[in-house]
Protein backbone atom coordinates (compact mmCIF):
# COMPACT_ATOMS: atom_id res chain seq x y z
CA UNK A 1 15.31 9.06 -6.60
CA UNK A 2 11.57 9.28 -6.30
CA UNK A 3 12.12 7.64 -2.72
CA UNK A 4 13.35 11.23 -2.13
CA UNK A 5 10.71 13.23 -4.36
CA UNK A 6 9.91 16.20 -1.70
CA UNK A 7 13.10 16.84 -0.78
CA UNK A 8 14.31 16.75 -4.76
CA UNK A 9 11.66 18.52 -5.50
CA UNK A 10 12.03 21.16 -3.19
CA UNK A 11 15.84 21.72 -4.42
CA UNK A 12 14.35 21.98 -8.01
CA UNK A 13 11.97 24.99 -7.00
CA UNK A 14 15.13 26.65 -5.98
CA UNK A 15 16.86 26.31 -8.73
CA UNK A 16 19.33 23.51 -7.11
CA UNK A 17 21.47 21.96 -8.90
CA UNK A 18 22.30 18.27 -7.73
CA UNK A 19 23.77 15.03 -8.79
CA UNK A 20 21.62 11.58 -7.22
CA UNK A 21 22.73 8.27 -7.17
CA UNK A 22 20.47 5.20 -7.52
CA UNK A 23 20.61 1.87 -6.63
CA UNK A 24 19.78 0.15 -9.36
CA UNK A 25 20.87 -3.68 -8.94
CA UNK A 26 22.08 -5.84 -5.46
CA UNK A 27 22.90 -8.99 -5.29
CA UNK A 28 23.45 -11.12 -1.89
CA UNK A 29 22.74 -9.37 1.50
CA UNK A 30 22.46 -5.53 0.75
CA UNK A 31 20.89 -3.35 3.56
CA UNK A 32 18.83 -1.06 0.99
CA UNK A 33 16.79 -2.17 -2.51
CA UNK A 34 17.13 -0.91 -5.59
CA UNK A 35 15.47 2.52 -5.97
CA UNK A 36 17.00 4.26 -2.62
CA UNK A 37 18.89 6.84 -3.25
CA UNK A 38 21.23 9.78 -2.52
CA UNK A 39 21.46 13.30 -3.62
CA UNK A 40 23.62 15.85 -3.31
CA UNK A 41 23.39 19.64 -4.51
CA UNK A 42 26.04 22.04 -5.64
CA UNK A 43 26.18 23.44 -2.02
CA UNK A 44 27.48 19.85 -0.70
CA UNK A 45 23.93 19.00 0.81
CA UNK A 46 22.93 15.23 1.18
CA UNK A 47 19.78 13.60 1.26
CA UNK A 48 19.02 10.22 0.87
CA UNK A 49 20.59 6.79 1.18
CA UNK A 50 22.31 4.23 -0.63
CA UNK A 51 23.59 1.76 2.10
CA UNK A 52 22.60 2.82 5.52
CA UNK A 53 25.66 3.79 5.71
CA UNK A 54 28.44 1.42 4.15
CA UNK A 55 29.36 3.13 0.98
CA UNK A 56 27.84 6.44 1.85
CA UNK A 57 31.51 8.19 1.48
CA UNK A 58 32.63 7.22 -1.55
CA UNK A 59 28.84 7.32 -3.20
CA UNK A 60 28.98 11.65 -2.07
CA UNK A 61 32.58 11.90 -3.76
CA UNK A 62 30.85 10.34 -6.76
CA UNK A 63 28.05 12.86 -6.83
CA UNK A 64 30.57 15.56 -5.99
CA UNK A 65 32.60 14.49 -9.17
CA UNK A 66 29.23 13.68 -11.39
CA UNK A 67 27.94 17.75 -10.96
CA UNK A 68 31.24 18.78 -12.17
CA UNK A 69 31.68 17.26 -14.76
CA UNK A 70 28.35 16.41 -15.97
CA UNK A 71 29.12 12.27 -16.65
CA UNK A 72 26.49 9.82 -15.46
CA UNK A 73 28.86 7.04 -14.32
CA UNK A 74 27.92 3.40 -13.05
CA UNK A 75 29.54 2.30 -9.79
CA UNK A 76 29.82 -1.28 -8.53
CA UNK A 77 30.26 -1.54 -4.31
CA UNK A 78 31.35 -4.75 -2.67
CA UNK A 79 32.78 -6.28 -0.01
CA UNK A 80 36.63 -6.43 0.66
CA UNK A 81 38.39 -9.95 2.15
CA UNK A 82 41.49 -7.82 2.41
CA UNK A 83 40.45 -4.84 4.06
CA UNK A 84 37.19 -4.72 5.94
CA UNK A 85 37.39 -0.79 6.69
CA UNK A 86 38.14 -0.10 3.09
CA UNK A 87 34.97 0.88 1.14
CA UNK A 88 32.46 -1.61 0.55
CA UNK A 89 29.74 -3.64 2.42
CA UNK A 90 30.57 -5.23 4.87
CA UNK A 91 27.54 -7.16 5.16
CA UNK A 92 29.12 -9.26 2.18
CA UNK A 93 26.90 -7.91 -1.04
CA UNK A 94 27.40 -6.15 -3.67
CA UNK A 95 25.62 -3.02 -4.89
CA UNK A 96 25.60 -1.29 -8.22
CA UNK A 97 25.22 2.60 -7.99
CA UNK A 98 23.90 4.63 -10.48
CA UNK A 99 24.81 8.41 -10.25
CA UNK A 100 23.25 11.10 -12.47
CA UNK A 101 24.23 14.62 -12.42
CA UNK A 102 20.76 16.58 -12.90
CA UNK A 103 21.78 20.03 -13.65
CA UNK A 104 20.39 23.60 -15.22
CA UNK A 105 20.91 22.84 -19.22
CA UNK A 106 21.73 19.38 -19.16
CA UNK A 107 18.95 17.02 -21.53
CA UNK A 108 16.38 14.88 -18.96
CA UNK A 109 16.26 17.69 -16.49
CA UNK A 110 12.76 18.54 -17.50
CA UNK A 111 11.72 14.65 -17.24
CA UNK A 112 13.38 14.11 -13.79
CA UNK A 113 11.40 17.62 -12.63
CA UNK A 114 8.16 16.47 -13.98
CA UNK A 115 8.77 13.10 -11.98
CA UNK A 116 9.45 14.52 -8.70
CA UNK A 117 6.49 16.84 -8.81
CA UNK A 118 4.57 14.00 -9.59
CA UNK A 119 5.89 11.33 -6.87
CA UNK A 120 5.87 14.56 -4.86
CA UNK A 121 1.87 15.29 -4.70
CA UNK A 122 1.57 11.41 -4.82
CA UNK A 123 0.78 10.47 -7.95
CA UNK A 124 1.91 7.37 -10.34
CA UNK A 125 4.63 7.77 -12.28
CA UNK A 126 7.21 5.96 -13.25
CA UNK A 127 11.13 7.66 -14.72
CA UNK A 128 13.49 5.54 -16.71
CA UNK A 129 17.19 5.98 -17.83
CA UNK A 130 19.87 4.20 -18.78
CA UNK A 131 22.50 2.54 -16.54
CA UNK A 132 24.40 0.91 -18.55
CA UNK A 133 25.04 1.98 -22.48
CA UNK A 134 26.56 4.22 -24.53
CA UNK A 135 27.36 7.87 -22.74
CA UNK A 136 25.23 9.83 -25.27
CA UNK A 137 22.11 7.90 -24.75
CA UNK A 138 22.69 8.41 -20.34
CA UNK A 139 21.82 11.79 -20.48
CA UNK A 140 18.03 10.95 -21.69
CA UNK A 141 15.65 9.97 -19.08
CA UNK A 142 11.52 9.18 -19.78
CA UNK A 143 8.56 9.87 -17.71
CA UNK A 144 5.68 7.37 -17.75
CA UNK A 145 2.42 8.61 -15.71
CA UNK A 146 -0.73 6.99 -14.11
CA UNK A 147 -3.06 7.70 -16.64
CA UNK A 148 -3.15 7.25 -19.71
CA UNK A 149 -3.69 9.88 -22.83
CA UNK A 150 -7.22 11.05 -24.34
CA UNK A 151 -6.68 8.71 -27.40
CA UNK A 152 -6.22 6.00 -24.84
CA UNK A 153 -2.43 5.94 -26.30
CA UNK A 154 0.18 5.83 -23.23
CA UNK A 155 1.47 8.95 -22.84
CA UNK A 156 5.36 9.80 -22.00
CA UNK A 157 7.51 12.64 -21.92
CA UNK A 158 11.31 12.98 -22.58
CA UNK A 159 13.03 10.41 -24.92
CA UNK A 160 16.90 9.61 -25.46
CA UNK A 161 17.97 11.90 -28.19
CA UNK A 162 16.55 11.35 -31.42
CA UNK A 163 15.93 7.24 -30.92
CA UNK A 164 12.21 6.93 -31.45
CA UNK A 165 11.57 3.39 -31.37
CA UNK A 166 13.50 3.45 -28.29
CA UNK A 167 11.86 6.06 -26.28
CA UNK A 168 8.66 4.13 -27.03
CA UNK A 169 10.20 0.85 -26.00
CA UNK A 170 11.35 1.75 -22.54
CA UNK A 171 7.76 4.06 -22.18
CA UNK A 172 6.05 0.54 -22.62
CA UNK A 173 8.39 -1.25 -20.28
CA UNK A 174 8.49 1.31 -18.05
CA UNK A 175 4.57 0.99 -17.66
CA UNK A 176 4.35 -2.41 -17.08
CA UNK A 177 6.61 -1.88 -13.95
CA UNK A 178 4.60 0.87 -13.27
CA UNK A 179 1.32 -0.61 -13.51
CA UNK A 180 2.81 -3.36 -10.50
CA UNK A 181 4.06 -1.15 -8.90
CA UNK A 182 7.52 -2.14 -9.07
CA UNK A 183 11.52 -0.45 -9.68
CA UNK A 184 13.74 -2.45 -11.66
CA UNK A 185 15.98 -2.75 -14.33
CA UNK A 186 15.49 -3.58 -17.76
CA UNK A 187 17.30 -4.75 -20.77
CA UNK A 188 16.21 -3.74 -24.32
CA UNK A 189 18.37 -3.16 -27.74
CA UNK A 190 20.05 0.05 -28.13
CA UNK A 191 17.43 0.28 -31.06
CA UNK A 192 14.42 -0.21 -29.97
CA UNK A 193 14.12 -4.30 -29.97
CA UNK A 194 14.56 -6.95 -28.02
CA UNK A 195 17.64 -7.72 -29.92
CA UNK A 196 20.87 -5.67 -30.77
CA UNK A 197 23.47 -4.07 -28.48
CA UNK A 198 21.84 -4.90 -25.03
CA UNK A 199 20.92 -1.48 -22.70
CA UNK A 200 20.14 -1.59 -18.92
CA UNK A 201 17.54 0.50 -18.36
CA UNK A 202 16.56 1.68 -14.62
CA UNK A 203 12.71 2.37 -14.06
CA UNK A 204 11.84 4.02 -11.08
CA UNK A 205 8.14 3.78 -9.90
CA UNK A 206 6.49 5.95 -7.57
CA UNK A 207 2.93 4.71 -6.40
CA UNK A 208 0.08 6.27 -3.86
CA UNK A 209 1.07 4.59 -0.34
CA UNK A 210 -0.97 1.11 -0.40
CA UNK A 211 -3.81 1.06 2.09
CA UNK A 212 -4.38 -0.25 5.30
CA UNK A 213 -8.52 -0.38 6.65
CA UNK A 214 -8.94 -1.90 10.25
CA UNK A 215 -12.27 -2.19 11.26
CA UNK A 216 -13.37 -1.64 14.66
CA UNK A 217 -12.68 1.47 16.56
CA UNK A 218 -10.93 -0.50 19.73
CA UNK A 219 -8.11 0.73 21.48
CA UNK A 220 -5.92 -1.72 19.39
CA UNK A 221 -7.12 0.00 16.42
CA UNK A 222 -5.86 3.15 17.75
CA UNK A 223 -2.01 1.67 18.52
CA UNK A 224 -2.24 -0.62 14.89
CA UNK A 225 -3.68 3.17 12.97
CA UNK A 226 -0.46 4.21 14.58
CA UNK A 227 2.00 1.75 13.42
CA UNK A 228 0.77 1.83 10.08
CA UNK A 229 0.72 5.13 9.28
CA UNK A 230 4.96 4.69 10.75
CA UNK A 231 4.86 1.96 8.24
CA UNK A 232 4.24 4.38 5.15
CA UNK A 233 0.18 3.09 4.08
CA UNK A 234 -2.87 5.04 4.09
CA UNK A 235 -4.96 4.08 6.84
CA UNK A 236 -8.92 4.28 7.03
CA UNK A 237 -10.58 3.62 10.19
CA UNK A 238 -14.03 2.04 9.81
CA UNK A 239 -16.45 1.61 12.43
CA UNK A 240 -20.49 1.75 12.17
CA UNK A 241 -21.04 3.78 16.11
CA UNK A 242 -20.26 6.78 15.02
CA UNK A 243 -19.76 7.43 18.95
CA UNK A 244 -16.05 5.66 18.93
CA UNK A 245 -15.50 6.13 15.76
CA UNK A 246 -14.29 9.88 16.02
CA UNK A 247 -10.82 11.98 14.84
CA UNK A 248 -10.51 12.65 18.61
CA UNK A 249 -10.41 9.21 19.13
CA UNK A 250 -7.80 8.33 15.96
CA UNK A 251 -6.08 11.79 14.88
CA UNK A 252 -3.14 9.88 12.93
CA UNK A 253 -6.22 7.69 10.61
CA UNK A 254 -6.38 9.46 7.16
CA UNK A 255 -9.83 8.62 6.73
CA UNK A 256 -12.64 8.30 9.69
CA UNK A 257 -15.49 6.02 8.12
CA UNK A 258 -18.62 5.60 9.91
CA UNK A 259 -20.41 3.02 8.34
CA UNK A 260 -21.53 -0.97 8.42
CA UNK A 261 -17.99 -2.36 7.84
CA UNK A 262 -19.19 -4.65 4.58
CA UNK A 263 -20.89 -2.06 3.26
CA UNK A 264 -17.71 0.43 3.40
CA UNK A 265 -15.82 -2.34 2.34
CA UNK A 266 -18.22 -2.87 -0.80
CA UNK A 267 -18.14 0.52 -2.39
CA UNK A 268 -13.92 1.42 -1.70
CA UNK A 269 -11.63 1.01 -3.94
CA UNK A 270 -8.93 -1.62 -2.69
CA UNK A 271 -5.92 -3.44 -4.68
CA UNK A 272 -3.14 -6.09 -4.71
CA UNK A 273 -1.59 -4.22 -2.12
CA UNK A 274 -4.20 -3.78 0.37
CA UNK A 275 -4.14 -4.51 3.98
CA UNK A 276 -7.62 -5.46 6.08
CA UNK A 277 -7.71 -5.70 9.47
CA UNK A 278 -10.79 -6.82 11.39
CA UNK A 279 -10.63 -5.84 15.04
CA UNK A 280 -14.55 -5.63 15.34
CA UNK A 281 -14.63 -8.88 17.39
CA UNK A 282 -18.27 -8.62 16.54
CA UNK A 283 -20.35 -11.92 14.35
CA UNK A 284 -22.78 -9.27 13.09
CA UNK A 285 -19.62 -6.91 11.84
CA UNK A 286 -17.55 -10.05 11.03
CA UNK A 287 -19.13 -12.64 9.21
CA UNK A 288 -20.52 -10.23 6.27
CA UNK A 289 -17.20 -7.99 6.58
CA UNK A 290 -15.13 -11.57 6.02
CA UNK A 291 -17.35 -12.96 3.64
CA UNK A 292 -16.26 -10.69 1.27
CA UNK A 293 -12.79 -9.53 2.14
CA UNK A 294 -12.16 -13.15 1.49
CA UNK A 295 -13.21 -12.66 -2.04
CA UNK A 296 -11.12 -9.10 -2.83
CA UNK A 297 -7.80 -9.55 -4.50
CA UNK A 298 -6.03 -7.88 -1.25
CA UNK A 299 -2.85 -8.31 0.11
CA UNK A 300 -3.84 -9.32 3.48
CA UNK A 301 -6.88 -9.76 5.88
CA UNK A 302 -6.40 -10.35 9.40
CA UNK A 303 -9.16 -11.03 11.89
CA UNK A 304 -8.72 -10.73 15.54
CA UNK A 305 -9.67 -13.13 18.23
CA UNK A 306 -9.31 -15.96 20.99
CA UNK A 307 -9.02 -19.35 19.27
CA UNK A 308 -12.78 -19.75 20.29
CA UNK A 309 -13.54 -17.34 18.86
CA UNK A 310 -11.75 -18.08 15.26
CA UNK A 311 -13.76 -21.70 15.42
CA UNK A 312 -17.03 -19.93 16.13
CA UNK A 313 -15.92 -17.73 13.52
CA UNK A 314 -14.79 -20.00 10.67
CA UNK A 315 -18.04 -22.32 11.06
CA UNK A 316 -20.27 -19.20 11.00
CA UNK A 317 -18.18 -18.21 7.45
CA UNK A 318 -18.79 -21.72 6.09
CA UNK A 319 -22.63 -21.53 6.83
CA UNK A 320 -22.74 -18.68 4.56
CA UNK A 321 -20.83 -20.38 1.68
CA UNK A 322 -17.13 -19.62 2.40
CA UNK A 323 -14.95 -22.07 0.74
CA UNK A 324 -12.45 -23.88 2.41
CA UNK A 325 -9.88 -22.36 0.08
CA UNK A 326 -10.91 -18.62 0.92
CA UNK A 327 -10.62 -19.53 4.38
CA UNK A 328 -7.13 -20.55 4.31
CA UNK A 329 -6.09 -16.96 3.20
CA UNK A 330 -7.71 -15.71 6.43
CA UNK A 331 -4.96 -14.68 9.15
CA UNK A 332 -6.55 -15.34 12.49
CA UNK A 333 -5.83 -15.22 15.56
CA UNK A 334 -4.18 -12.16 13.89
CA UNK A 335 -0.20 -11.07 14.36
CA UNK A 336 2.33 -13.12 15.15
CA UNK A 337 3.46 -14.70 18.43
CA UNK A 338 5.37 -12.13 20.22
CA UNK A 339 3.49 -12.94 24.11
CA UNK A 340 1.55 -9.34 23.20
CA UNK A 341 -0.32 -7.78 25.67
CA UNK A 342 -1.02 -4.40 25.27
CA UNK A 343 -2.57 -2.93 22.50
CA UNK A 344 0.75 -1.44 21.10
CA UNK A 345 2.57 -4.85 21.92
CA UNK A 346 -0.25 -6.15 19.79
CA UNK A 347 -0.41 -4.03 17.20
CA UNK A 348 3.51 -4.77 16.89
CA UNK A 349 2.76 -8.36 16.16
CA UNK A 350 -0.32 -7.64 13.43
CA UNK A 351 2.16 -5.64 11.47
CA UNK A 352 5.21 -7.75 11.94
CA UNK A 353 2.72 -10.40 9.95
CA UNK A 354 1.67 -7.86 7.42
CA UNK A 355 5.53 -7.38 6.60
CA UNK A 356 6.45 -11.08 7.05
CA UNK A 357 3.49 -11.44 4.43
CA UNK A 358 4.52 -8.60 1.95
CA UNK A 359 7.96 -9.51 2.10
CA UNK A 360 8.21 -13.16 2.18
CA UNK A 361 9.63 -13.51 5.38
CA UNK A 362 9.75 -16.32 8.08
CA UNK A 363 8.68 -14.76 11.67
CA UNK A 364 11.50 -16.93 12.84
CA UNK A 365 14.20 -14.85 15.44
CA UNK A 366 17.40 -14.61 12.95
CA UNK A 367 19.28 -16.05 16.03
CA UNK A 368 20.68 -19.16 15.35
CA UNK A 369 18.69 -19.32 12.00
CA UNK A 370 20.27 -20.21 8.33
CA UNK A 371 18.17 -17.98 6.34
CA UNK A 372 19.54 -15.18 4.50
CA UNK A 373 18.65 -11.51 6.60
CA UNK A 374 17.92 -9.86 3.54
CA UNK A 375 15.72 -11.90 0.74
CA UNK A 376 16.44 -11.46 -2.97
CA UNK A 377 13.67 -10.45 -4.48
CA UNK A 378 15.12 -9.96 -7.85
CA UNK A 379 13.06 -11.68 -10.96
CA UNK A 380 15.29 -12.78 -14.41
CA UNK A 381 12.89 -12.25 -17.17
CA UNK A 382 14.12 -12.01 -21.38
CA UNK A 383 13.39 -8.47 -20.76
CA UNK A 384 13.28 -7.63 -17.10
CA UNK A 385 15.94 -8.10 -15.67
CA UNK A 386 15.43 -7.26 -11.86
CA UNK A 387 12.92 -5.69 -9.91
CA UNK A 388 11.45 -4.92 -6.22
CA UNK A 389 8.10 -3.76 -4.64
């Protein structure tokens, strides 16, 4: 749902009412994670997806049906030997849908409103509510947020009708998956403990877009700016000649930065999700700049290069007291092989590495290859159950 926060939250400043349904668990190949979503107001307006497209049908019918009567219902989608045009995925997985009517009146509306205005402006927050469980409870929903309260407490609004110990349960769950950034499921007792008649809980999360700084203001910066603001992150440019470095030269960048590249790097904020890209080509800009991206808990650094140029490189890094361990987390000759030539060509291959990295992925052509399309990325935990970036 908060894949879908401006939209949603557009509806709600109308007064809209709508019904959404959530993926909330897939297992074997599945085109979408859980968290996508589809909504669909009173008007018979859609927004959103489920399956790109397999069980799209039958999922609107269900959010048709969910707004008029007001039941939160849990739908399971799968593949059918006997009938491959009858609903289902064809791509041979199974789905579970959860659909939630979110209407004027009804309890949770004020939670799911306060979430969307939050993953709207792009803040942290985090909305839970149960999938599967007893139909009084479904109605409930609880919003977790980035911060925390002035006592230092973690604050959350809504609850699930009169179950304290509950409400705090799935707050506390519901920030630890927030807090990594993560949707997933959750199982918890009905009250309130890890034991007793077993609830599945859905947390969505909805997190600032991760960022993405390439140094070097190069026309490859320019085409890999590009691709990564296409790619959903928040991309700095950072480049210490304030003559290349320019918003003529990069209008799509979010940020222009005209400073030393090590020393930008040293006083930014940057986290598990980060993405560095060195394009400076430069020893002067490199070796300090590398020196201590390899030491940031970041997602990714990439340096660009000729092979040369990555020995030169590398021996330079050691000189200065680069281990051989931080070394092996540095991606260079950057991208992967794709016979790139132009910048856009090559800023195709840089982030076709910085998804085969975030996603655990190969590089290998699916031609021919006996690896599954889609990865599970699902986790089995006493407590959590399944989850996704």
């Amino acid at each position: 749902m908060l894949d879908i926060a401006e939209e949603l939250n557009r509806w709600v400043g109308q007064g809209r009412d709508f019904a959404v349904a959530t993926v909330v668990a897939v297992t074997g190949s599945a085109p979408r994670q859980p968290g996508a979503a589809l909504a669909v107001d009173s008007a018979g307006t859609a927004v959103g997806s489920v399956s790109g497209g397999c069980v799209e049908g039958a999922v609107y019918d269900l959010c048709v049906q969910a707004l008029q009567d007001g039941e939160t219902v849990l739908e399971r989608f799968g593949y059918s030997d006997d009938d491959a045009f009858a609903v289902g995925l064809t791509c041979g997985g199974i789905i579970d849908v959860l659909v939630t009517p979110v209407r004027a009146g009804t309890p949770g509306r004020h939670v799911y409103e306060a979430a969307l205005a939050a993953a709207a402006r792009g803040e942290a927050a985090a909305v839970a509510r149960i999938a599967e469980g007893p139909q009084e409870l479904r109605g409930g929903a609880v919003l977790v947020r980035g911060e925390d309260g002035e006592d230092g407490e973690d604050r959350f609004l809504g609850g699930f009708g009169g179950h304290p110990e509950l409400d705090r349960m799935v707050a506390e769950e519901a920030r630890a998956l927030l807090d990594a950034g993560k949707t997933g499921v959750l199982e918890v007792g009905a009250d309130g403990r890890l034991c007793g008649e077993p609830l599945k809980v859905l947390v969505e999360s909805s997190v600032p877009p991760p960022r993405m700084i390439v140094f070097g203001a190069i026309d490859f910066a320019s085409a890999l700016v590009r691709i990564g603001k296409f790619l959903g992150y928040h991309v700095t440019l950072c480049d210490a000649r304030p003559v290349f470095a320019t918003k003529q030269r990069f209008p799509e960048a979010d940020e222009i930065v005209v400073d030393w590249p090590h020393r930008y790097l040293e006083g930014t904020e940057t986290d598990g999700r980060t993405v560095l890209c060195v394009l400076t080509h430069d020893a002067k800009f490199d070796v300090p700049l590398l020196r201590l991206a390899l030491r940031l808990p970041v997602a990714y650094v990439g340096a660009m290069g000729s092979r040369k140029t990555h020995e030169d490189r590398n021996r330079r890094l050691r000189d200065v007291g680069v281990t051989e361990l931080e070394l092996a987390r540095l991606r260079s000759p950057i991208g992967l092989d794709l016979g790139a030539r132009s910048p856009e060509e090559t800023a195709l291959s840089i982030a076709a590495e910085i998804v085969a990295n975030r996603r655990g992925g190969s590089g290998a052509a699916l031609t021919g290859a006996h690896i599954p399309i889609h990865p599970d990325t699902s986790t089995t935990a006493a407590r959590r159950i399944g989850s996704v970036a």
